[in-house]
PDB file of N, CA and C in Angstrom:
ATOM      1  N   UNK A   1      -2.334 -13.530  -4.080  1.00  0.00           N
ATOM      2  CA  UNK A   1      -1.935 -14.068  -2.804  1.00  0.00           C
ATOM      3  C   UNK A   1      -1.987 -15.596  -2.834  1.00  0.00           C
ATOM      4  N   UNK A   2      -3.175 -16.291  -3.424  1.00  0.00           N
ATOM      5  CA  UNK A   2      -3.119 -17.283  -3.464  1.00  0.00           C
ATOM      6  C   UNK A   2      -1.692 -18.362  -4.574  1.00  0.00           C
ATOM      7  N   UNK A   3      -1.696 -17.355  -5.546  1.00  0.00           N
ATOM      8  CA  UNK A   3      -0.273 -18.104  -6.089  1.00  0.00           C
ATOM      9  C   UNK A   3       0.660 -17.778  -5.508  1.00  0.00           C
ATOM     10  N   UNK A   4       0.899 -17.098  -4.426  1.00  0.00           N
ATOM     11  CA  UNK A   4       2.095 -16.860  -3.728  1.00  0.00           C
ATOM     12  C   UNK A   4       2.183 -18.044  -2.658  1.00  0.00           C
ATOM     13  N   UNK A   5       1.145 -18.462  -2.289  1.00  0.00           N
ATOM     14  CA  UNK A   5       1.193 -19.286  -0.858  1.00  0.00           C
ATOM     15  C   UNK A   5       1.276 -20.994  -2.086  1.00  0.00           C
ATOM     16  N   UNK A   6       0.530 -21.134  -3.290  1.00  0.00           N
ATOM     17  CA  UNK A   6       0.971 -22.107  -4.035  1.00  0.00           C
ATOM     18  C   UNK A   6       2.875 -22.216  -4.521  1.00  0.00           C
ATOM     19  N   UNK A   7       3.174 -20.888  -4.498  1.00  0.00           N
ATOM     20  CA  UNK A   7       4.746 -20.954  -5.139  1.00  0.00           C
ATOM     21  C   UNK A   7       5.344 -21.613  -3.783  1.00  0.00           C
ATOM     22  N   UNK A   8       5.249 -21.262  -2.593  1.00  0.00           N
ATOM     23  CA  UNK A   8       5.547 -21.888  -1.453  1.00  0.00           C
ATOM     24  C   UNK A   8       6.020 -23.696  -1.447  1.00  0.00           C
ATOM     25  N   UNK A   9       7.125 -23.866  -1.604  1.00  0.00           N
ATOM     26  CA  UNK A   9       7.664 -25.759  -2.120  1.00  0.00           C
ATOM     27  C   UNK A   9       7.051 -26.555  -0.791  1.00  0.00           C
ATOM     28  N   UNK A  10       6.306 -27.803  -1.070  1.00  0.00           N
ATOM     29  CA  UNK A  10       5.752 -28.065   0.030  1.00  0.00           C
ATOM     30  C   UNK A  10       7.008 -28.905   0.928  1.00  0.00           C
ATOM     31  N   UNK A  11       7.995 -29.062   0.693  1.00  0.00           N
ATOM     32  CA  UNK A  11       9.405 -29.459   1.691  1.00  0.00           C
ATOM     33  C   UNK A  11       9.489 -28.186   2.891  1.00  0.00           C
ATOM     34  N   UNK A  12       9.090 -26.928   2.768  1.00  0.00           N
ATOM     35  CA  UNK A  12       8.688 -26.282   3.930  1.00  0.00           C
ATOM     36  C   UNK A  12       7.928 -26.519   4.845  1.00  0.00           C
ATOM     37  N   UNK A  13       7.145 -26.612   4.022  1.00  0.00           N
ATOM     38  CA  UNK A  13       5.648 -27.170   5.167  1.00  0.00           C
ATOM     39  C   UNK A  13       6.016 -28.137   6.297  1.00  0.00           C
ATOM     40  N   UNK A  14       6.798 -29.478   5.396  1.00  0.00           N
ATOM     41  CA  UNK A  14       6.834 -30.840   5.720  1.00  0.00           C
ATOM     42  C   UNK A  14       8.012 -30.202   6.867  1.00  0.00           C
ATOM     43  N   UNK A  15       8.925 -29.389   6.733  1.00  0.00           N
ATOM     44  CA  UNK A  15      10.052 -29.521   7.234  1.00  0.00           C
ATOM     45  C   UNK A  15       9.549 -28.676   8.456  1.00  0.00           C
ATOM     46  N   UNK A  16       8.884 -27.912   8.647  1.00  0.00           N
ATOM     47  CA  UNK A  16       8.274 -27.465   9.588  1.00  0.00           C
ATOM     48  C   UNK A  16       7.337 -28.190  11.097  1.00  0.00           C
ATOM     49  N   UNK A  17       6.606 -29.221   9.894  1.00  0.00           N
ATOM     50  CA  UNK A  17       5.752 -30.014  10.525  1.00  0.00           C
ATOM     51  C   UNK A  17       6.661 -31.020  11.282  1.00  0.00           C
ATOM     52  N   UNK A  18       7.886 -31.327  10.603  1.00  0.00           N
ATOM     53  CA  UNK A  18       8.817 -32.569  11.958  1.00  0.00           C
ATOM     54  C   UNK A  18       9.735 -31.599  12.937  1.00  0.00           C
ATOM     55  N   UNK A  19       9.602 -30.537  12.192  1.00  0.00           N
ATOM     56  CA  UNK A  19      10.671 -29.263  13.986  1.00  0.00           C
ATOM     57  C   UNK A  19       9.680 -29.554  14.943  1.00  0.00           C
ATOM     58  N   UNK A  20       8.277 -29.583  14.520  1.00  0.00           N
ATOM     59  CA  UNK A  20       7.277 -29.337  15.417  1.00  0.00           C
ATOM     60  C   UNK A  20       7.069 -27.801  15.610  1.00  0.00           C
ATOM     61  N   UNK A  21       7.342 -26.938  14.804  1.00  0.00           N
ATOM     62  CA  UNK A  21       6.881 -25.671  14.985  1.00  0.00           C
ATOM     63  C   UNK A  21       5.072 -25.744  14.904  1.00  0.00           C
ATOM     64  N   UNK A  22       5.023 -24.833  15.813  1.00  0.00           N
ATOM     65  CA  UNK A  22       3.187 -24.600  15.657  1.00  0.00           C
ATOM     66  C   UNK A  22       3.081 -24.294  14.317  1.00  0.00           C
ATOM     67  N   UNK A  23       1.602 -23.940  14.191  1.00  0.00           N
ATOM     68  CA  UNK A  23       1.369 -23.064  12.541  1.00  0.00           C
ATOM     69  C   UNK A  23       1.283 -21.950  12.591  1.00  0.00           C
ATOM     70  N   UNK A  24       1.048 -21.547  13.710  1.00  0.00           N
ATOM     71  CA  UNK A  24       0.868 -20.315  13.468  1.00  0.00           C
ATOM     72  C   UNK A  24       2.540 -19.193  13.559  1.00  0.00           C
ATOM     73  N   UNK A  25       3.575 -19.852  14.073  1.00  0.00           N
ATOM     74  CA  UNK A  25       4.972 -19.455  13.941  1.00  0.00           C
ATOM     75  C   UNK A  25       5.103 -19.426  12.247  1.00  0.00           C
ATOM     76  N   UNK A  26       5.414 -20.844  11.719  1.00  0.00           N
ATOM     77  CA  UNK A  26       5.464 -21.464  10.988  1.00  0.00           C
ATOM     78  C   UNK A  26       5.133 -20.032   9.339  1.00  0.00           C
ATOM     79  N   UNK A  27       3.591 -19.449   9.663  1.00  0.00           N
ATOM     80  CA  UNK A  27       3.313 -18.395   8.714  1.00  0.00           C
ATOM     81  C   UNK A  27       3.825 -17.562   9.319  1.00  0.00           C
ATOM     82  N   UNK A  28       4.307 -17.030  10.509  1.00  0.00           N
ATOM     83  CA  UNK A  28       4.809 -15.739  11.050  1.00  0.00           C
ATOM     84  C   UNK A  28       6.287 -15.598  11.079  1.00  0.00           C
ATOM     85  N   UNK A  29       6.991 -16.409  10.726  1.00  0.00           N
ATOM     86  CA  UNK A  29       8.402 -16.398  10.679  1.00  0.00           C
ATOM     87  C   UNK A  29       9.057 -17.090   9.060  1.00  0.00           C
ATOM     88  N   UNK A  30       8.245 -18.061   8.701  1.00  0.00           N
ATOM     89  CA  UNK A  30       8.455 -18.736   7.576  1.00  0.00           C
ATOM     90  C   UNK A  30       7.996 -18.294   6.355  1.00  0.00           C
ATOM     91  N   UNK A  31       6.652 -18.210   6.497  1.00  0.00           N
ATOM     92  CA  UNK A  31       5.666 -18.165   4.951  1.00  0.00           C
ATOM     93  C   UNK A  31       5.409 -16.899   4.966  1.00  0.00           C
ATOM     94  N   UNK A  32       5.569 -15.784   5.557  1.00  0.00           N
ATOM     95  CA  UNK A  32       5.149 -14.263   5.130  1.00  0.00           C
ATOM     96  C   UNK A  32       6.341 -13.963   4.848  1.00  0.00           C
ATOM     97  N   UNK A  33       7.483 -14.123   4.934  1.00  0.00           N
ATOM     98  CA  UNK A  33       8.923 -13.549   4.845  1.00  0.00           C
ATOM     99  C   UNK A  33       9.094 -13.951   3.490  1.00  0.00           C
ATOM    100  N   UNK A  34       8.824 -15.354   3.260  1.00  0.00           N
ATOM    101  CA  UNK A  34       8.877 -16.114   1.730  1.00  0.00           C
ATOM    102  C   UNK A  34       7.971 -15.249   0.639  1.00  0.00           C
ATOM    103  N   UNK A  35       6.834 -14.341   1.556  1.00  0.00           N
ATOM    104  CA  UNK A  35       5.691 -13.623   0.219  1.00  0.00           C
ATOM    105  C   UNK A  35       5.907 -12.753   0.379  1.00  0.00           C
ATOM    106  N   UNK A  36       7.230 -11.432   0.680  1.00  0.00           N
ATOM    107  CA  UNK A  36       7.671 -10.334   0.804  1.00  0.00           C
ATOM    108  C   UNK A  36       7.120  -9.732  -0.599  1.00  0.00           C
ATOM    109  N   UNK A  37       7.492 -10.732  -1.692  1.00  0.00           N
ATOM    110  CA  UNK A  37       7.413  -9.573  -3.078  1.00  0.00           C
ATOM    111  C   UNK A  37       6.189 -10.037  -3.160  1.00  0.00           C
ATOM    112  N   UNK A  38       5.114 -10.759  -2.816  1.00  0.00           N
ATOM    113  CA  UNK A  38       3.656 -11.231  -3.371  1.00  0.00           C
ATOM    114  C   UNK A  38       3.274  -9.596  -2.939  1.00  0.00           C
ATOM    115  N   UNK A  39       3.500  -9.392  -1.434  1.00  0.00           N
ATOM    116  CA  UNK A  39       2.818  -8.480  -0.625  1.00  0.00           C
ATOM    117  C   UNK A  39       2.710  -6.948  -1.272  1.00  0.00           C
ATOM    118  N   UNK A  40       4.719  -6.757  -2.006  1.00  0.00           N
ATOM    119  CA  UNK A  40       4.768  -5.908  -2.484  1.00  0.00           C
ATOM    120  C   UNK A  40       4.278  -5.063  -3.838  1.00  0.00           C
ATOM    121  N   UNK A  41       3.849  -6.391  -4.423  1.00  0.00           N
ATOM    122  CA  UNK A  41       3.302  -6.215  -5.932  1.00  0.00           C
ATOM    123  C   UNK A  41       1.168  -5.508  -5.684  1.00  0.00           C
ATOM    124  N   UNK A  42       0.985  -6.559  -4.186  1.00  0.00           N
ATOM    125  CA  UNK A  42      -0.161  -6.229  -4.018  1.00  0.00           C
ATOM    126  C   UNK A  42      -0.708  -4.755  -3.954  1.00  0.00           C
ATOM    127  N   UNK A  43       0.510  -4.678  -2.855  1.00  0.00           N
ATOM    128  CA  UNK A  43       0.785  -3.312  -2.579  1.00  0.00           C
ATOM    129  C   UNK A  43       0.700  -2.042  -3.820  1.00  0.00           C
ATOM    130  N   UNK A  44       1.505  -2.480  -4.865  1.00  0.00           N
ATOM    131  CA  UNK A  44       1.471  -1.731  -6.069  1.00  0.00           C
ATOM    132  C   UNK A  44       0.615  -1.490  -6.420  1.00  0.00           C
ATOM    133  N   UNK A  45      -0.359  -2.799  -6.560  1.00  0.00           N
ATOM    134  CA  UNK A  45      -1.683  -2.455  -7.664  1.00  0.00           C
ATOM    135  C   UNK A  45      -2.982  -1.506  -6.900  1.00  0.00           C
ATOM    136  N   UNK A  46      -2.805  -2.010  -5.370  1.00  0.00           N
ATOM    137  CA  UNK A  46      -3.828  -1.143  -4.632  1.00  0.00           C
ATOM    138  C   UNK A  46      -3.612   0.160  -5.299  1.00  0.00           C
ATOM    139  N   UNK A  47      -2.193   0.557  -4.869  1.00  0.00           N
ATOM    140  CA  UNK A  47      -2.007   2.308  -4.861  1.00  0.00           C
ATOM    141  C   UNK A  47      -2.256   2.474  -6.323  1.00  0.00           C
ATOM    142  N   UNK A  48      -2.190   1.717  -7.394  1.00  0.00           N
ATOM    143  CA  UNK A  48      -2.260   2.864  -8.316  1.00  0.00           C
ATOM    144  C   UNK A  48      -4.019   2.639  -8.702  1.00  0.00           C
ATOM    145  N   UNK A  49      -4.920   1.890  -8.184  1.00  0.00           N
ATOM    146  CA  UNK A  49      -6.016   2.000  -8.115  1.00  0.00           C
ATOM    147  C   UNK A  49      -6.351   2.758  -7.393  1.00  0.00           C
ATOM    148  N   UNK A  50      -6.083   2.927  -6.021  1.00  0.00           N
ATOM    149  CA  UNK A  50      -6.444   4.033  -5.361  1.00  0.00           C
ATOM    150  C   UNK A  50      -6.239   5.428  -6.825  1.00  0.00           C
ATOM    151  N   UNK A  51      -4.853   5.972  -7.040  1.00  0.00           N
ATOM    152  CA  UNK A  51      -4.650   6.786  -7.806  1.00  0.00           C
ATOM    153  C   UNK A  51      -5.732   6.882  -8.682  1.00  0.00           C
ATOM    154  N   UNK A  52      -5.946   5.932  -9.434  1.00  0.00           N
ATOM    155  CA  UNK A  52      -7.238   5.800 -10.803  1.00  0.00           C
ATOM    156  C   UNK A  52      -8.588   6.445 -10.051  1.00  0.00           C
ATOM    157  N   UNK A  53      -8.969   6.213  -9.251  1.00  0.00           N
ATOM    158  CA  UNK A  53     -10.385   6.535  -8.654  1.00  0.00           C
ATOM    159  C   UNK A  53     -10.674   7.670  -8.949  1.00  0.00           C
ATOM    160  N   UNK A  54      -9.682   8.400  -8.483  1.00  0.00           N
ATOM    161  CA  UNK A  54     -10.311  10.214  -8.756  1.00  0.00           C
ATOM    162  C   UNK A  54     -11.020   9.972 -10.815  1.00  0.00           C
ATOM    163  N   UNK A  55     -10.369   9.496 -11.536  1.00  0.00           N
ATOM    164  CA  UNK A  55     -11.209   9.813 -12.889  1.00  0.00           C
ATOM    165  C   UNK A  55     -12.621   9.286 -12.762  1.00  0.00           C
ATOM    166  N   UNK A  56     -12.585   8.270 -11.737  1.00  0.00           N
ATOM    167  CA  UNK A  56     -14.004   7.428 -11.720  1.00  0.00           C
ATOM    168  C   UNK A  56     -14.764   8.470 -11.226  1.00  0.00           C
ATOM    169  N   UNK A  57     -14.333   8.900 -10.280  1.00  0.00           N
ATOM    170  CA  UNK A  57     -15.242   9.700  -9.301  1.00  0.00           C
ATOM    171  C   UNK A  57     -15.843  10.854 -10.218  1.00  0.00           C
ATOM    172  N   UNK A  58     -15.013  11.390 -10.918  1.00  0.00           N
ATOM    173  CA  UNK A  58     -14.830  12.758 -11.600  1.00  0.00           C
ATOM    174  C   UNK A  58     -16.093  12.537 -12.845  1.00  0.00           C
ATOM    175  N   UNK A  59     -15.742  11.745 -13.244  1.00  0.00           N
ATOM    176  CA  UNK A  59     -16.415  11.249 -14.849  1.00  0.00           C
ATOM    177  C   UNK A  59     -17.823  10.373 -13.993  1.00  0.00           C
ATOM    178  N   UNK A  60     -18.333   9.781 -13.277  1.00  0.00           N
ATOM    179  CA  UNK A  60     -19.501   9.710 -13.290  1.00  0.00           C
ATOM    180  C   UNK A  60     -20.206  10.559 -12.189  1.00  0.00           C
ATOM    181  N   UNK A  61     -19.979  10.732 -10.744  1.00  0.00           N
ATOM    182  CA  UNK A  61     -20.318  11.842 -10.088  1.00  0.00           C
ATOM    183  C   UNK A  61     -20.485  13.627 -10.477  1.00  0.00           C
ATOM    184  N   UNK A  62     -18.880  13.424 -10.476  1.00  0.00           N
ATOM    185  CA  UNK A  62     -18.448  15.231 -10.286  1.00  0.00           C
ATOM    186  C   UNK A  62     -18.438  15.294  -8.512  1.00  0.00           C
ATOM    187  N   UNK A  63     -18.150  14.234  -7.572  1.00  0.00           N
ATOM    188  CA  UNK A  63     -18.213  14.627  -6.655  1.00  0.00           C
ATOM    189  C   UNK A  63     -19.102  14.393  -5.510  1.00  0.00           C
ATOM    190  N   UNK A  64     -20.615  14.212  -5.972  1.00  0.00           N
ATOM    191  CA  UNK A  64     -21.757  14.558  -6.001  1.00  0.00           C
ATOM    192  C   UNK A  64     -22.236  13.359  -5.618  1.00  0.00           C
ATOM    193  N   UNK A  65     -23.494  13.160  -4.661  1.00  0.00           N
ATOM    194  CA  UNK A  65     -24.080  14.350  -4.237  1.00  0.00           C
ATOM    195  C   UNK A  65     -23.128  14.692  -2.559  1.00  0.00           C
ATOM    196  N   UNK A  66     -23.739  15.880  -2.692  1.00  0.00           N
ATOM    197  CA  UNK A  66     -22.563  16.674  -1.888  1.00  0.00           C
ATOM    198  C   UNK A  66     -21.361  16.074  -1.631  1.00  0.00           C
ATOM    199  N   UNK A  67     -20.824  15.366  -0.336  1.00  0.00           N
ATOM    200  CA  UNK A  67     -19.481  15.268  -0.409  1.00  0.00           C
ATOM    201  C   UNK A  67     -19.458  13.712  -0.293  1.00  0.00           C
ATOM    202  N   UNK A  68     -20.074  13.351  -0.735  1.00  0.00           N
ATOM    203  CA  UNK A  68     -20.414  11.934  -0.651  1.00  0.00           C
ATOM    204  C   UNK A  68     -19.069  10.901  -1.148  1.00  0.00           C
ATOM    205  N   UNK A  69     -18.943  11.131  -2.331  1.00  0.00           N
ATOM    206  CA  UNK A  69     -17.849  10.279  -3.034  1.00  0.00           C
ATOM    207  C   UNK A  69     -16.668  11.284  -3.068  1.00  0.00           C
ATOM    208  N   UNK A  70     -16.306  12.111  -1.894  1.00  0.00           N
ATOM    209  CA  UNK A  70     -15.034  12.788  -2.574  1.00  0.00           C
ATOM    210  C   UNK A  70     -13.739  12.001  -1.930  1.00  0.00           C
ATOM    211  N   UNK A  71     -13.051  12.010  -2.633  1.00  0.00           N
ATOM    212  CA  UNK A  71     -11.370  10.652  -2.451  1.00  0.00           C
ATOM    213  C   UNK A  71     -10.421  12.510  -2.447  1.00  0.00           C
ATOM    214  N   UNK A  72      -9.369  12.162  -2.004  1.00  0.00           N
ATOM    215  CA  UNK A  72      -7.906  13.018  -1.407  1.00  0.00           C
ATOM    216  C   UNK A  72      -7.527  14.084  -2.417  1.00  0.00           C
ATOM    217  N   UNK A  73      -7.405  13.382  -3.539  1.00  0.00           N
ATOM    218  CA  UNK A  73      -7.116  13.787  -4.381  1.00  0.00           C
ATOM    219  C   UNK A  73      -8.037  14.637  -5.616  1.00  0.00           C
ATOM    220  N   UNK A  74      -9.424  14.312  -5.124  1.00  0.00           N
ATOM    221  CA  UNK A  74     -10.219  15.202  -6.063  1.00  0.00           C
ATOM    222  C   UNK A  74     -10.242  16.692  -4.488  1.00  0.00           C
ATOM    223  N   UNK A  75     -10.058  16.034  -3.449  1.00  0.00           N
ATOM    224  CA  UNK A  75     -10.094  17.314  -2.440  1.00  0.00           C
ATOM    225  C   UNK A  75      -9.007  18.284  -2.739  1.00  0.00           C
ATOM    226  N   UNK A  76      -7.446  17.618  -3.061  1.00  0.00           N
ATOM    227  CA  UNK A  76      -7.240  18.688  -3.531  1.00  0.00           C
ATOM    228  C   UNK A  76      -7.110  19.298  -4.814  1.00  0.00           C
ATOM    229  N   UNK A  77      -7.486  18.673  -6.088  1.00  0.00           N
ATOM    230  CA  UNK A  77      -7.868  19.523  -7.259  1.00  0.00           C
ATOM    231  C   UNK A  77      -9.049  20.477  -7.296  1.00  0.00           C
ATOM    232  N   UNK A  78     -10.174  20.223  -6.478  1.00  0.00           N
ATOM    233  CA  UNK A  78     -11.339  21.557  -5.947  1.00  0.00           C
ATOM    234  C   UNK A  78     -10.560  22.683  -5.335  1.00  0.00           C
ATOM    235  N   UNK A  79      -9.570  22.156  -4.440  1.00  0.00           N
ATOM    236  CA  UNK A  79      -9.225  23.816  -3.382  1.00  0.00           C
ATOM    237  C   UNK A  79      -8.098  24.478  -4.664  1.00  0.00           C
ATOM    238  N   UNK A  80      -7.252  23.727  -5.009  1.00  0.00           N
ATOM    239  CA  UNK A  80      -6.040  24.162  -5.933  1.00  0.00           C
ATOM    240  C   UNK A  80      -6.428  24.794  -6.957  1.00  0.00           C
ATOM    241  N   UNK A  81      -7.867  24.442  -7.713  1.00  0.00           N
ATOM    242  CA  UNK A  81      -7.822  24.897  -9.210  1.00  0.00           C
ATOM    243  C   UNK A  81      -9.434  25.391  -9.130  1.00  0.00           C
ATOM    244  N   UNK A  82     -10.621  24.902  -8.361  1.00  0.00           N
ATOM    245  CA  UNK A  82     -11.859  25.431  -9.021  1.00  0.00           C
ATOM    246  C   UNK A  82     -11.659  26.633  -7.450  1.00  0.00           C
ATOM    247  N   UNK A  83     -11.860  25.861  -6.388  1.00  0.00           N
ATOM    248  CA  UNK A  83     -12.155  27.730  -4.862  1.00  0.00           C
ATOM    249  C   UNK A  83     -10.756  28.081  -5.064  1.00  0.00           C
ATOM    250  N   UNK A  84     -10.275  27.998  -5.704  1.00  0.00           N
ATOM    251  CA  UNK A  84      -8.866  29.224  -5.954  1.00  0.00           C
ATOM    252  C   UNK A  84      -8.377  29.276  -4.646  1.00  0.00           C
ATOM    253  N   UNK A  85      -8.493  28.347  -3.882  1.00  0.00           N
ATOM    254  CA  UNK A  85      -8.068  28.563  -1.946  1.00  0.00           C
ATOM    255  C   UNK A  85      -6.679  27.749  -2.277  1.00  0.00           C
ATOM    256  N   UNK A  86      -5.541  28.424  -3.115  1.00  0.00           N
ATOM    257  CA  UNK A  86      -4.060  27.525  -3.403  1.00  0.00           C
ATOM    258  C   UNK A  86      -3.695  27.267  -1.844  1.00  0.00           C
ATOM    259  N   UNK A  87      -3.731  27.874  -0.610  1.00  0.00           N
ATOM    260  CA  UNK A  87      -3.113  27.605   1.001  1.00  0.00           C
ATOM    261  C   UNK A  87      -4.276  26.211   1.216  1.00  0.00           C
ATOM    262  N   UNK A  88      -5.141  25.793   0.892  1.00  0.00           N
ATOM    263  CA  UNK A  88      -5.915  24.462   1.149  1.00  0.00           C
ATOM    264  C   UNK A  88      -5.414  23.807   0.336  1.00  0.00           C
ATOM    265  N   UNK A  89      -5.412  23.741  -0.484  1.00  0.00           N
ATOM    266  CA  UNK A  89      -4.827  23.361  -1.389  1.00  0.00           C
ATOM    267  C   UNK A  89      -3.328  22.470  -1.381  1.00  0.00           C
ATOM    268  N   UNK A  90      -2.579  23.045  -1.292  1.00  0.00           N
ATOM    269  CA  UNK A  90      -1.405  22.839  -0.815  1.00  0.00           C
ATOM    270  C   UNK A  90      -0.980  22.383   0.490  1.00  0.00           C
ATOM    271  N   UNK A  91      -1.940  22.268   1.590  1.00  0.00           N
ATOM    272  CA  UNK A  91      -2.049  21.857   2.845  1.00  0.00           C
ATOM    273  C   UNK A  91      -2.244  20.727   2.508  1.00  0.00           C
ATOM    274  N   UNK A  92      -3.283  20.431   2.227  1.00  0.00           N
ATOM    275  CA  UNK A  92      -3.571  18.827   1.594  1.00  0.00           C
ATOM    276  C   UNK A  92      -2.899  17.934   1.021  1.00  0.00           C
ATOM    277  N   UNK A  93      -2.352  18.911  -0.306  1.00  0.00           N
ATOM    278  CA  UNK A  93      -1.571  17.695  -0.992  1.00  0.00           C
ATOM    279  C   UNK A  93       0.035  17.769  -0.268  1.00  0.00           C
ATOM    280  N   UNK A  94       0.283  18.587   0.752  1.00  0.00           N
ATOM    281  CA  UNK A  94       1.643  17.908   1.211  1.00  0.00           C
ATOM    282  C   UNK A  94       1.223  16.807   2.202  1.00  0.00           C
ATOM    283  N   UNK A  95      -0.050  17.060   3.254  1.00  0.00           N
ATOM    284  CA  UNK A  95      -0.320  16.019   4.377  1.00  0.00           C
ATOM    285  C   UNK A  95      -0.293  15.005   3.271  1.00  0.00           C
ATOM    286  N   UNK A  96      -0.898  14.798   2.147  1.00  0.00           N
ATOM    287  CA  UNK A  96      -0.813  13.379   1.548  1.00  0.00           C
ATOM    288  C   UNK A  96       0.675  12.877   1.249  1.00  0.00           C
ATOM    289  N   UNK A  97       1.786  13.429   0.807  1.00  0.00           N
ATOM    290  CA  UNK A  97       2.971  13.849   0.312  1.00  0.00           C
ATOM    291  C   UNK A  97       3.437  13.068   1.806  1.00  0.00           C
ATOM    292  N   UNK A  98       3.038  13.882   2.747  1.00  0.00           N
ATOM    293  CA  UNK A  98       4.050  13.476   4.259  1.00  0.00           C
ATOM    294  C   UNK A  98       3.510  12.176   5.078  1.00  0.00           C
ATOM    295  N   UNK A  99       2.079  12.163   4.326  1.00  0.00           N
ATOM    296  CA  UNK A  99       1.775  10.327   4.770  1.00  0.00           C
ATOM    297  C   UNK A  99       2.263   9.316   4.139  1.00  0.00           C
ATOM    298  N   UNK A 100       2.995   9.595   2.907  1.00  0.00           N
ATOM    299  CA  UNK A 100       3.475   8.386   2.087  1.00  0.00           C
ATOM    300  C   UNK A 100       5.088   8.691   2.159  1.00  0.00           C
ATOM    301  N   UNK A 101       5.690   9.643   2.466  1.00  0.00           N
ATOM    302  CA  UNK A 101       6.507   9.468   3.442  1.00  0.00           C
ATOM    303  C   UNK A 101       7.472   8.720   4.318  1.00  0.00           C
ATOM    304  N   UNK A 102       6.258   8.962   5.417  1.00  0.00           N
ATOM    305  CA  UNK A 102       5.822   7.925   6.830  1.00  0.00           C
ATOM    306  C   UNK A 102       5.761   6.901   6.048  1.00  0.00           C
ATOM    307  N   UNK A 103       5.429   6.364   5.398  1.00  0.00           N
ATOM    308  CA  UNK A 103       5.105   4.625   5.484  1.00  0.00           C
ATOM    309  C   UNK A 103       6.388   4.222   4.362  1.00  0.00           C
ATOM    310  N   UNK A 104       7.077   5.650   3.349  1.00  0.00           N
ATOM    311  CA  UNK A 104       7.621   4.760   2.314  1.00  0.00           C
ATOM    312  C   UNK A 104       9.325   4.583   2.880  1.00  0.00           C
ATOM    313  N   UNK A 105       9.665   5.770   3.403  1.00  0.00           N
ATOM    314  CA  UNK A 105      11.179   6.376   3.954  1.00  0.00           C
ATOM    315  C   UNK A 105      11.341   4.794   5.262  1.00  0.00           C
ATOM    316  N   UNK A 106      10.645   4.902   5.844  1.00  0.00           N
ATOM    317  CA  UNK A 106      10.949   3.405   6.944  1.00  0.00           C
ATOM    318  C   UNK A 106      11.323   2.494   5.880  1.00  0.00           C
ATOM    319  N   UNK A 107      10.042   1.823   5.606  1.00  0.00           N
ATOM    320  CA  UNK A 107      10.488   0.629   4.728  1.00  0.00           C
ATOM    321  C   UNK A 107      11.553   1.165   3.699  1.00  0.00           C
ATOM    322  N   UNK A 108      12.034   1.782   2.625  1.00  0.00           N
ATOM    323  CA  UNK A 108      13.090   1.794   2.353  1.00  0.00           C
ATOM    324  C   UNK A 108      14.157   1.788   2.953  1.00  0.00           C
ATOM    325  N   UNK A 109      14.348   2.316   4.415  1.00  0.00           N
ATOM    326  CA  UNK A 109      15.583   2.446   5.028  1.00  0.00           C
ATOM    327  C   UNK A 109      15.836   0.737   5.905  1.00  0.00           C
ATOM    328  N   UNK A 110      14.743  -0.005   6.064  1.00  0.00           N
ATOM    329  CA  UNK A 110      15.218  -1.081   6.698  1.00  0.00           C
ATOM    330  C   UNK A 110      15.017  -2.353   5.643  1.00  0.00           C
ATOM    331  N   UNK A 111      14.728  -1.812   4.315  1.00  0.00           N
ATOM    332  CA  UNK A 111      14.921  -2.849   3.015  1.00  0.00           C
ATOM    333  C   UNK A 111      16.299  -2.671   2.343  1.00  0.00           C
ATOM    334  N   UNK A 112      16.723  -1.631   2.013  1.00  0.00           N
ATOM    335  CA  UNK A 112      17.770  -1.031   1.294  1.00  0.00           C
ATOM    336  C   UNK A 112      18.573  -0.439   2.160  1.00  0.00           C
ATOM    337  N   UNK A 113      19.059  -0.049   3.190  1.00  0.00           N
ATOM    338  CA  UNK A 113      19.630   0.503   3.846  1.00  0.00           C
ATOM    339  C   UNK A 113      20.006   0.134   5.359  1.00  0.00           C
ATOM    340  N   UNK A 114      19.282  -0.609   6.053  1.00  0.00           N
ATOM    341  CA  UNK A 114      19.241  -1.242   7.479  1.00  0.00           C
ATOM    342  C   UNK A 114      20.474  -2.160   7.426  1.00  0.00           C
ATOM    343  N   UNK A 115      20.861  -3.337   6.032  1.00  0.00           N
ATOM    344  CA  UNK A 115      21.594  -4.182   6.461  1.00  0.00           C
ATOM    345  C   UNK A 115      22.850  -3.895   6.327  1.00  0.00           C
ATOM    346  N   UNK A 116      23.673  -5.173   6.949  1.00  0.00           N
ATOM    347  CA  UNK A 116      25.584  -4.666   7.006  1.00  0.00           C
ATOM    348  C   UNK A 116      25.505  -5.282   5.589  1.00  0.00           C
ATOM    349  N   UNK A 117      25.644  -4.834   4.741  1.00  0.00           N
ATOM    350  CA  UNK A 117      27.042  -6.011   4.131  1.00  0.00           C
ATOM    351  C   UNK A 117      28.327  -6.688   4.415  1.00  0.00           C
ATOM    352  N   UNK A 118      28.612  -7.539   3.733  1.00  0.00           N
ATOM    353  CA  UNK A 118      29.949  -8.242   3.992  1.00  0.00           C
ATOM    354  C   UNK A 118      30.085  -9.737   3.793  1.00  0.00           C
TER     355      UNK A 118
END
């Protein structure tokens, strides 16, 4: 984040500062629109850390103690494969399936799809 707000040319700043825009416009219309791909890359690395966790969890817990450290995805490899409960199982991993979804189907449709061309 911070080399994103450094890639930022300081002729923005300056050019901002004689409109007389406030600052706080200034990052809300100017400088977050400019770190679209900073945000998106961030974005990347969270999720596939999130993803990684379950081995962490797995390999030094097991889970344990009781439900202490359990993450989404070790919830549903317990119902799917060790309590043989495949209907929990499968409940789970679509609600996860239909929450990423929700957040991915929007933003694709008003990144890739929202504008006119021409």
């Amino acid at each position: 984040m911070l080399a994103g707000l450094r890639g930022i040319d300081e002729d923005i700043w300056k050019a901002s500062r004689v409109d007389g825009i406030p600052m706080w416009r200034t990052y809300l219309f100017i400088i977050i629109p400019m770190m679209r791909p900073v945000f998106v890359t961030t974005l990347v690395i969270i999720a596939s850390g999130i993803v990684r966790v379950y081995d962490l969890v797995v390999a030094q817990t097991s889970g344990g103690p009781g439900i202490a450290s359990e993450v989404p995805a070790k919830y549903v490899y317990d119902y799917m494969f060790q309590a043989q409960n495949l209907g929990q199982g499968f409940a789970a991993s679509t609600m996860m399936l239909i929450t990423v979804a929700i957040i991915v189907v929007p933003w694709a449709y008003l990144e890739f799809g929202g504008k006119k061309r021409g």
